[in-house]
N, C-alpha and C. Protein backbone atom coordinates (compact mmCIF):
# COMPACT_ATOMS: atom_id res chain seq x y z
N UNK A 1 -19.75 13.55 -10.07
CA UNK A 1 -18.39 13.39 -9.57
C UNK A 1 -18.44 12.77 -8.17
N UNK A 2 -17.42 11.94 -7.91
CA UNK A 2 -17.82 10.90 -6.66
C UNK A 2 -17.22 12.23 -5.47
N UNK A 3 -17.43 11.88 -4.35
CA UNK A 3 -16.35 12.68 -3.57
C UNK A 3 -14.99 11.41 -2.70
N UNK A 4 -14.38 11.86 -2.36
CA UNK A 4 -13.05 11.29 -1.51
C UNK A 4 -13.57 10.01 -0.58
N UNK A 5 -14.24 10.48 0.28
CA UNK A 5 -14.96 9.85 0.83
C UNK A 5 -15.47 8.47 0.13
N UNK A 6 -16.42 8.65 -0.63
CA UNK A 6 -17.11 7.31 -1.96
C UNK A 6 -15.71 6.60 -2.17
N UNK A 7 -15.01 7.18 -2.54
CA UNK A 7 -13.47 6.40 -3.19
C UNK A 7 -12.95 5.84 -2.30
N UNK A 8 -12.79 6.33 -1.62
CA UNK A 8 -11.72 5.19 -0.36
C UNK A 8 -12.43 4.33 -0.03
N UNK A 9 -13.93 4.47 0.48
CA UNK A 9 -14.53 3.44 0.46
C UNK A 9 -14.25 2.17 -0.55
N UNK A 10 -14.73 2.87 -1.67
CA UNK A 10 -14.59 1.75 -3.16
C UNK A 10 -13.38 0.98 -3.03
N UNK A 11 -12.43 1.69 -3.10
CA UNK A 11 -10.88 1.38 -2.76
C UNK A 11 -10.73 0.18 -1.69
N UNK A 12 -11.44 0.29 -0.78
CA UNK A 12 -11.52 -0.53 0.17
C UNK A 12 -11.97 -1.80 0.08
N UNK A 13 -13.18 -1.81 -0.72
CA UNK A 13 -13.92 -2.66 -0.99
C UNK A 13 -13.32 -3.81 -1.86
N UNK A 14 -12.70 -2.69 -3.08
CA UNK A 14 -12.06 -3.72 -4.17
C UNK A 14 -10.84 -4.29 -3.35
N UNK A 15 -10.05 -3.61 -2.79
CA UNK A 15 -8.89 -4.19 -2.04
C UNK A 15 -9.24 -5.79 -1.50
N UNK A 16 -10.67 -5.59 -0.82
CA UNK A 16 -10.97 -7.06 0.07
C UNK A 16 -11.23 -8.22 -1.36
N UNK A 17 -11.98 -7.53 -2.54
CA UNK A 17 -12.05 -8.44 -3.43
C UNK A 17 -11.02 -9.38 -4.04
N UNK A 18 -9.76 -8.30 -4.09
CA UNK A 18 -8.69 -8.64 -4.90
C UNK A 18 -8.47 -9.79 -4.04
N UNK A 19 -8.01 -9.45 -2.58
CA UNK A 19 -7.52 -10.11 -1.54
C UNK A 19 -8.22 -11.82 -1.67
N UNK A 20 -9.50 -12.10 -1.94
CA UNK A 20 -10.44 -13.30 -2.12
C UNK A 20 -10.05 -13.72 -3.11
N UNK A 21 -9.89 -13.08 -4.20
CA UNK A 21 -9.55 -14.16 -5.53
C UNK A 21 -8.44 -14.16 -5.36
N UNK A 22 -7.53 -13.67 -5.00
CA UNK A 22 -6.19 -13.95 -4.04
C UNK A 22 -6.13 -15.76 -3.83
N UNK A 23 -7.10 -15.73 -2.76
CA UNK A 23 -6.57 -16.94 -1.88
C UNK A 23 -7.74 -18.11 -2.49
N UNK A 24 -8.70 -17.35 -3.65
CA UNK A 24 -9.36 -18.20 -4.85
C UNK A 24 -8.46 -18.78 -5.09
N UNK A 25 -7.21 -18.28 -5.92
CA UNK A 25 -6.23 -18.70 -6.78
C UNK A 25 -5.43 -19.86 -5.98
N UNK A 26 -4.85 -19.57 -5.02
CA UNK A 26 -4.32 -20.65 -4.44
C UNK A 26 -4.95 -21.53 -4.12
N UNK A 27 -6.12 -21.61 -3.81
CA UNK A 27 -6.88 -23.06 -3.31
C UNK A 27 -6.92 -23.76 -4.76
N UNK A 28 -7.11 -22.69 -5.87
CA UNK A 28 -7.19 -23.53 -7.27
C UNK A 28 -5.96 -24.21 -6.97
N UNK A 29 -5.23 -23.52 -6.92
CA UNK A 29 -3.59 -24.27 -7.23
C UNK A 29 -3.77 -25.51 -6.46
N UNK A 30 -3.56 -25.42 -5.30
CA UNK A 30 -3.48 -26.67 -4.30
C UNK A 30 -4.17 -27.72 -4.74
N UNK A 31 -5.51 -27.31 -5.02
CA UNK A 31 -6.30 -28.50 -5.89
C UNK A 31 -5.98 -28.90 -7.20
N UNK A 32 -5.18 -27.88 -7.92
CA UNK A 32 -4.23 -28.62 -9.18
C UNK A 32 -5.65 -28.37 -10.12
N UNK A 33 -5.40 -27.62 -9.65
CA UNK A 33 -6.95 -26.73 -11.20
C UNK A 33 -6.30 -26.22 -12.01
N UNK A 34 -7.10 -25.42 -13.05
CA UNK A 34 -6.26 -24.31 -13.95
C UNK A 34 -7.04 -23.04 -13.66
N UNK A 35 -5.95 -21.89 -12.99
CA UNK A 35 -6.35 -20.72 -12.60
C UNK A 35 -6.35 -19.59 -13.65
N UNK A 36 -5.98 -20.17 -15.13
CA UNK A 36 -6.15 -18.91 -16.18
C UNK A 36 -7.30 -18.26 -16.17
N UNK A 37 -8.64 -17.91 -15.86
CA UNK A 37 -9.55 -17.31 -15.54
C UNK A 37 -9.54 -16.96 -14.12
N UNK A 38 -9.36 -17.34 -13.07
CA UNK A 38 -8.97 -16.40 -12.28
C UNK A 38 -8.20 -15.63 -12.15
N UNK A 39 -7.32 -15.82 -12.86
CA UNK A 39 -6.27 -14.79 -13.03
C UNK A 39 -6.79 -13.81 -13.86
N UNK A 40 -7.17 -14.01 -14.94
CA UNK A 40 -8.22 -12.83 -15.95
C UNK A 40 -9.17 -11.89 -15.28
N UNK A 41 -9.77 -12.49 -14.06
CA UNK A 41 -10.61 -11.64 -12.89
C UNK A 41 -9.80 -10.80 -12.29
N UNK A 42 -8.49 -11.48 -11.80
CA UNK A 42 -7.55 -10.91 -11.04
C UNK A 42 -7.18 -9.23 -11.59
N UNK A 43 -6.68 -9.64 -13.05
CA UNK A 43 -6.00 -8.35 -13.81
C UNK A 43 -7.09 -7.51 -13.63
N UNK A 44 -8.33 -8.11 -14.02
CA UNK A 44 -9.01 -6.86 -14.03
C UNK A 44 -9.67 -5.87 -12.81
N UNK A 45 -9.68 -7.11 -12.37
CA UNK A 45 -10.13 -6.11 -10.72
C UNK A 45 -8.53 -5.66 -10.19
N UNK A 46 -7.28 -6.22 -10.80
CA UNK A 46 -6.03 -4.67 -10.32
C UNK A 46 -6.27 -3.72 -11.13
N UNK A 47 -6.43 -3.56 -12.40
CA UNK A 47 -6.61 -2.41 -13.12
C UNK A 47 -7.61 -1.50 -12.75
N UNK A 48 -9.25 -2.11 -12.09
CA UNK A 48 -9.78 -1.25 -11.63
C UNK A 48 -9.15 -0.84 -10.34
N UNK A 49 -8.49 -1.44 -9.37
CA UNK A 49 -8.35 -0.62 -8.52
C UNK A 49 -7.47 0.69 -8.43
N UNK A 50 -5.86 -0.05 -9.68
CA UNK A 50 -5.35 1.09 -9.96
C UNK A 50 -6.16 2.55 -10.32
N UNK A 51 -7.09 1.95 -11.48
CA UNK A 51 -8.13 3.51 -11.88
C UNK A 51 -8.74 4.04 -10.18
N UNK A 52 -9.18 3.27 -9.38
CA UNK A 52 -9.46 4.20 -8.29
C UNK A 52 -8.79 4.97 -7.22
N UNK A 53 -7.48 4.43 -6.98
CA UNK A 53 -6.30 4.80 -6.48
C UNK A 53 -6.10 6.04 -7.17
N UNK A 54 -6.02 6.30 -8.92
CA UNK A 54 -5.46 7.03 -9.77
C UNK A 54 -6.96 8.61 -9.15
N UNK A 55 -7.99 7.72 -9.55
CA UNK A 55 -8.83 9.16 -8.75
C UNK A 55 -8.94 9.39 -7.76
N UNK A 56 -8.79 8.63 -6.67
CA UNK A 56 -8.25 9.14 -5.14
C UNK A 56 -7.06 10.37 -5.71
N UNK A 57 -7.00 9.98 -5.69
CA UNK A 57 -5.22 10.94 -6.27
C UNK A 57 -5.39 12.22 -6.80
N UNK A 58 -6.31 12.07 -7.60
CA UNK A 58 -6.53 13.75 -8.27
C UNK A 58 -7.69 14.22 -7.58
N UNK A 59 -8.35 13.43 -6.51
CA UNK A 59 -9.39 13.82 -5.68
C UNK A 59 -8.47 14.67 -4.71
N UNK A 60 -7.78 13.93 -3.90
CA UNK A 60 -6.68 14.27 -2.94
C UNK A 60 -5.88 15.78 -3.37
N UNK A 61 -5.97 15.91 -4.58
CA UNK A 61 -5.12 16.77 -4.76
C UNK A 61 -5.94 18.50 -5.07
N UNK A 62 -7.46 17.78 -5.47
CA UNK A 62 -7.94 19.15 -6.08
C UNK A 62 -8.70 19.53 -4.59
N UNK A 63 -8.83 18.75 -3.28
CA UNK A 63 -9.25 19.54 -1.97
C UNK A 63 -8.49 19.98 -1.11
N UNK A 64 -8.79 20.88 -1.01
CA UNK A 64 -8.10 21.63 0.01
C UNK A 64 -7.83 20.69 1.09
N UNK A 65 -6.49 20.34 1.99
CA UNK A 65 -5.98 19.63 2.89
C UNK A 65 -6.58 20.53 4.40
N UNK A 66 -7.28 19.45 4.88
CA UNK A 66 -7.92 19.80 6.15
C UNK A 66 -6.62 20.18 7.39
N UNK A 67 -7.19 21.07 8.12
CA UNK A 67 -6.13 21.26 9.62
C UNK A 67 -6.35 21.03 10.08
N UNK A 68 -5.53 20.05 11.09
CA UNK A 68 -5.90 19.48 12.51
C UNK A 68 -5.23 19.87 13.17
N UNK A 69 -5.62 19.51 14.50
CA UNK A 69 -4.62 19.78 15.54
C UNK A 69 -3.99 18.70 16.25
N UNK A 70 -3.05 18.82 16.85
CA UNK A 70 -2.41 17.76 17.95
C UNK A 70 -3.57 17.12 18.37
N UNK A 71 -3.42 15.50 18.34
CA UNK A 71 -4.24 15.29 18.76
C UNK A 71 -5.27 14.01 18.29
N UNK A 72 -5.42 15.19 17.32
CA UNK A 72 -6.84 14.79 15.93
C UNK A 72 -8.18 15.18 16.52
N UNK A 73 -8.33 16.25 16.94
CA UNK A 73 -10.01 15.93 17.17
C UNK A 73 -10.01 17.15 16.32
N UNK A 74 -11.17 17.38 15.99
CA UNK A 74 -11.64 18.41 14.70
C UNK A 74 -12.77 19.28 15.13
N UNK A 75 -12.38 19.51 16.45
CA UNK A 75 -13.56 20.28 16.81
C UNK A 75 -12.55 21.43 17.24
């Protein structure tokens, strides 16, 4: 089982990916390519990120919520 931590990371990671074939896609365009396979990359790297978002989520939910104080320091 990953912990919270691992996930947001991941989350993070795929976010920057999506973001690249992002601006993949438009340079296709501009150059007057055909982006139907990037777009096929696209869906699938949103669907994975949705699935990691979706376990952030039930990660988030099955730990106990940390206390802080004014502030934020955790000491």
């Amino acid at each position: 089982m990953a912990n919270l931590a691992s996930v947001r990371a991941e989350i993070d990671r795929a976010r920057k990916l999506v973001d690249r074939q992002r601006r993949d896609i438009l340079a296709l365009q501009r150059a007057d390519r055909s982006t139907a396979d990037a777009e096929l990359v696209l869906s699938r790297q949103l669907a994975r990120l949705d699935g990691l978002i979706g376990e952030r989520n039930r990660l988030q939910q099955v730990q106990p919520a940390r206390r802080r104080v004014l502030g934020g320091r955790s000491w």
